[in-house]
Every structure is written in C-alpha cells, then in structure tokens.
Protein backbone atom coordinates (compact mmCIF):
# COMPACT_ATOMS: atom_id res chain seq x y z
CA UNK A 1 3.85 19.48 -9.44
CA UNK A 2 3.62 21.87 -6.64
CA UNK A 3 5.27 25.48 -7.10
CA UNK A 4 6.51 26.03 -3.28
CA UNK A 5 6.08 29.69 -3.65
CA UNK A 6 2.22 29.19 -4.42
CA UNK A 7 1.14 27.84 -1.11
CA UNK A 8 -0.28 29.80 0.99
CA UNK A 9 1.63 30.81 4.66
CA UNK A 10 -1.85 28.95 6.41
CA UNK A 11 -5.79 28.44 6.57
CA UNK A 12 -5.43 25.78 3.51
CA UNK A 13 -6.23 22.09 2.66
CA UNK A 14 -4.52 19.36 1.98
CA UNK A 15 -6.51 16.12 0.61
CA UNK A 16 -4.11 13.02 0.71
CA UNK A 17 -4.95 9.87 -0.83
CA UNK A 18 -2.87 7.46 -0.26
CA UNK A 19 -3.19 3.86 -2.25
CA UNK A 20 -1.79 0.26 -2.97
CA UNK A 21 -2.80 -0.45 -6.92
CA UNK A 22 -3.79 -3.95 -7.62
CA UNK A 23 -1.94 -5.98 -10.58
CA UNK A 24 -5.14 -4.59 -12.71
CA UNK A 25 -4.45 -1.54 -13.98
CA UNK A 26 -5.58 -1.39 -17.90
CA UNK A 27 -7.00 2.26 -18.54
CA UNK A 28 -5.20 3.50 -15.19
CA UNK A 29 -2.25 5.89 -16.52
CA UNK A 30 -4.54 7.89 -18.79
CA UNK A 31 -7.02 8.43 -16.18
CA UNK A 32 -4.46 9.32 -13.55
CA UNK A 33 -3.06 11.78 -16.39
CA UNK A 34 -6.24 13.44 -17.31
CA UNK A 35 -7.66 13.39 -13.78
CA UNK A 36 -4.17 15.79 -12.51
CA UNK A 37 -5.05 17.73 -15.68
CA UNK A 38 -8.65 18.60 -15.15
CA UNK A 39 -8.08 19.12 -10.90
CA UNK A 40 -5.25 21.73 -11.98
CA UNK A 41 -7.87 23.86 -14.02
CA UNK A 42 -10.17 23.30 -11.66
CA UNK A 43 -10.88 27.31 -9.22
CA UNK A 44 -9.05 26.99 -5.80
CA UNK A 45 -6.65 24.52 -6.31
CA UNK A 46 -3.30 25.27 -5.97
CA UNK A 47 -0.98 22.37 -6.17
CA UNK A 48 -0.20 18.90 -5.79
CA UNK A 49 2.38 15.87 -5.16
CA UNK A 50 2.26 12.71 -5.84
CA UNK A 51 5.01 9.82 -4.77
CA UNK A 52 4.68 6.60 -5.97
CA UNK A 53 6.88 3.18 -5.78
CA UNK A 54 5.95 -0.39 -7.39
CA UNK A 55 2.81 -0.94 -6.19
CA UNK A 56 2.34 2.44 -3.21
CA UNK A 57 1.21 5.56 -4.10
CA UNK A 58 1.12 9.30 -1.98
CA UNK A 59 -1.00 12.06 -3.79
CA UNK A 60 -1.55 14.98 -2.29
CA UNK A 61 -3.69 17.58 -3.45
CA UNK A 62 -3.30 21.12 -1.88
CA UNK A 63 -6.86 23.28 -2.16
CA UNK A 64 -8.34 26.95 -1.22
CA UNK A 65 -11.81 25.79 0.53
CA UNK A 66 -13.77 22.88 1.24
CA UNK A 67 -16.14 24.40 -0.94
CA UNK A 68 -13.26 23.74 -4.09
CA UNK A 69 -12.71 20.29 -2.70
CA UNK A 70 -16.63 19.76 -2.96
CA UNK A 71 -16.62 21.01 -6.47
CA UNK A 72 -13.76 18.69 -7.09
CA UNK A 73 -15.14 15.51 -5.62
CA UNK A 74 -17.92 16.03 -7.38
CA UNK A 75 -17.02 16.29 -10.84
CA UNK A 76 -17.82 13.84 -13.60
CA UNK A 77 -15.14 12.84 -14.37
CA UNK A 78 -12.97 12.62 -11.09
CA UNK A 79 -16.11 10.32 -10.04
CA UNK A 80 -15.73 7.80 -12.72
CA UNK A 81 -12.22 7.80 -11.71
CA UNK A 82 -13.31 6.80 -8.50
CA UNK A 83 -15.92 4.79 -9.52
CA UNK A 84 -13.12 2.65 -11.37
CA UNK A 85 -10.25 2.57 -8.56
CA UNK A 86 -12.94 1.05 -6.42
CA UNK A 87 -13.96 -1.62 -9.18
CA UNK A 88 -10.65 -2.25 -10.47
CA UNK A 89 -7.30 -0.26 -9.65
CA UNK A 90 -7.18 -0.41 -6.01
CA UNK A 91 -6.64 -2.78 -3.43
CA UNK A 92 -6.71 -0.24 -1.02
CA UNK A 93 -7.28 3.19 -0.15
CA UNK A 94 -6.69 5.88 2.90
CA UNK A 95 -8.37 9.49 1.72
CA UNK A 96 -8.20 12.37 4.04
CA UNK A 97 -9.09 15.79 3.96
CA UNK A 98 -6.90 17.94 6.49
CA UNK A 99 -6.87 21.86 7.34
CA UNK A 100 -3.33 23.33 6.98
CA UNK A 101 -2.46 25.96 9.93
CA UNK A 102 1.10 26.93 9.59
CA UNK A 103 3.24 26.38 6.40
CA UNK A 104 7.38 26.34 6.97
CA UNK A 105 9.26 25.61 3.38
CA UNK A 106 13.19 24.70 4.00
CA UNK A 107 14.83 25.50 0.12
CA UNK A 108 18.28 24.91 -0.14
C-alpha cells in the first residue's frame, strides 16, 4: 500500500486503471499478486492503492517519471498481464496516466 509520507509534495504521476472483471477470472489473483510485487521493485515507483468491490476495481499506481512508467508498461511480465485482462479478465477498462502538481495529505 501507499506510505503517505513517501509521496512527493508535486511534479509526480499517478497511473489509474480503473476496471469491471468479468465472471472469468481463473489465474487472476496470482497475477494481480505478482504483478504489485514486481511494479514495487521496479526504480521510480513509489506507491500504490488499489480499491476494489464485487466486480469494480480502482488501482492506482503513483510513479517518479514517465520514463519509469515506460519501463513499467513495458515489462514482460506486466504485458502478459495485460495481454490476459484483455483476453479474459476484463470486461472493461479506463487507464490513465496523469501529472500530479500539488499534493495535500489530511492524517488524523
């Protein structure tokens, strides 16, 4: 999950990817597990969180530079994972890649 204190105060991205899962989902958990594992090693990421209810999902990924996102999007195995949502796990998708300007955190 995301560590407030580790985002940066601006000039950041935030890559949301927001889905409805289809009643398919053999293989899906492990994927979405190992996929969150490899992203967090990956350089110039620095968080993420992800909301999900029956069938809805919210993920958002927070990132350095376009240039990590790039790296990201392009790896093996986040592309399979792709590859597979498209084919099987999703019945619809909304990705978008936005540039974070100003970050306020309210902590009670």
């Amino acid at each position: 999950m995301l560590d407030k204190k580790s985002l940066p105060k601006r000039d950041y991205y935030a890559v949301i990817f927001i889905s409805e899962r289809s009643g398919e989902l053999e293989g899906y958990r492990e994927m979405d597990e190992l996929t969150i594992e490899l992203a967090q090693k990956q350089k110039g990421f620095i968080g993420f969180e992800n909301i999900k209810s029956e069938n809805k999902g919210i993920f958002i990924s927070y990132w350095e530079s376009l240039d990590a996102i790039n790296n990201w999007k392009n790896n093996e195995v986040h592309l399979a994972a792709k590859k597979m949502g498209k084919e099987k796990w999703y019945d619809s998708v909304i990705s978008q890649i936005c540039k974070v300007e100003h970050t306020n955190i309210l902590d009670k």
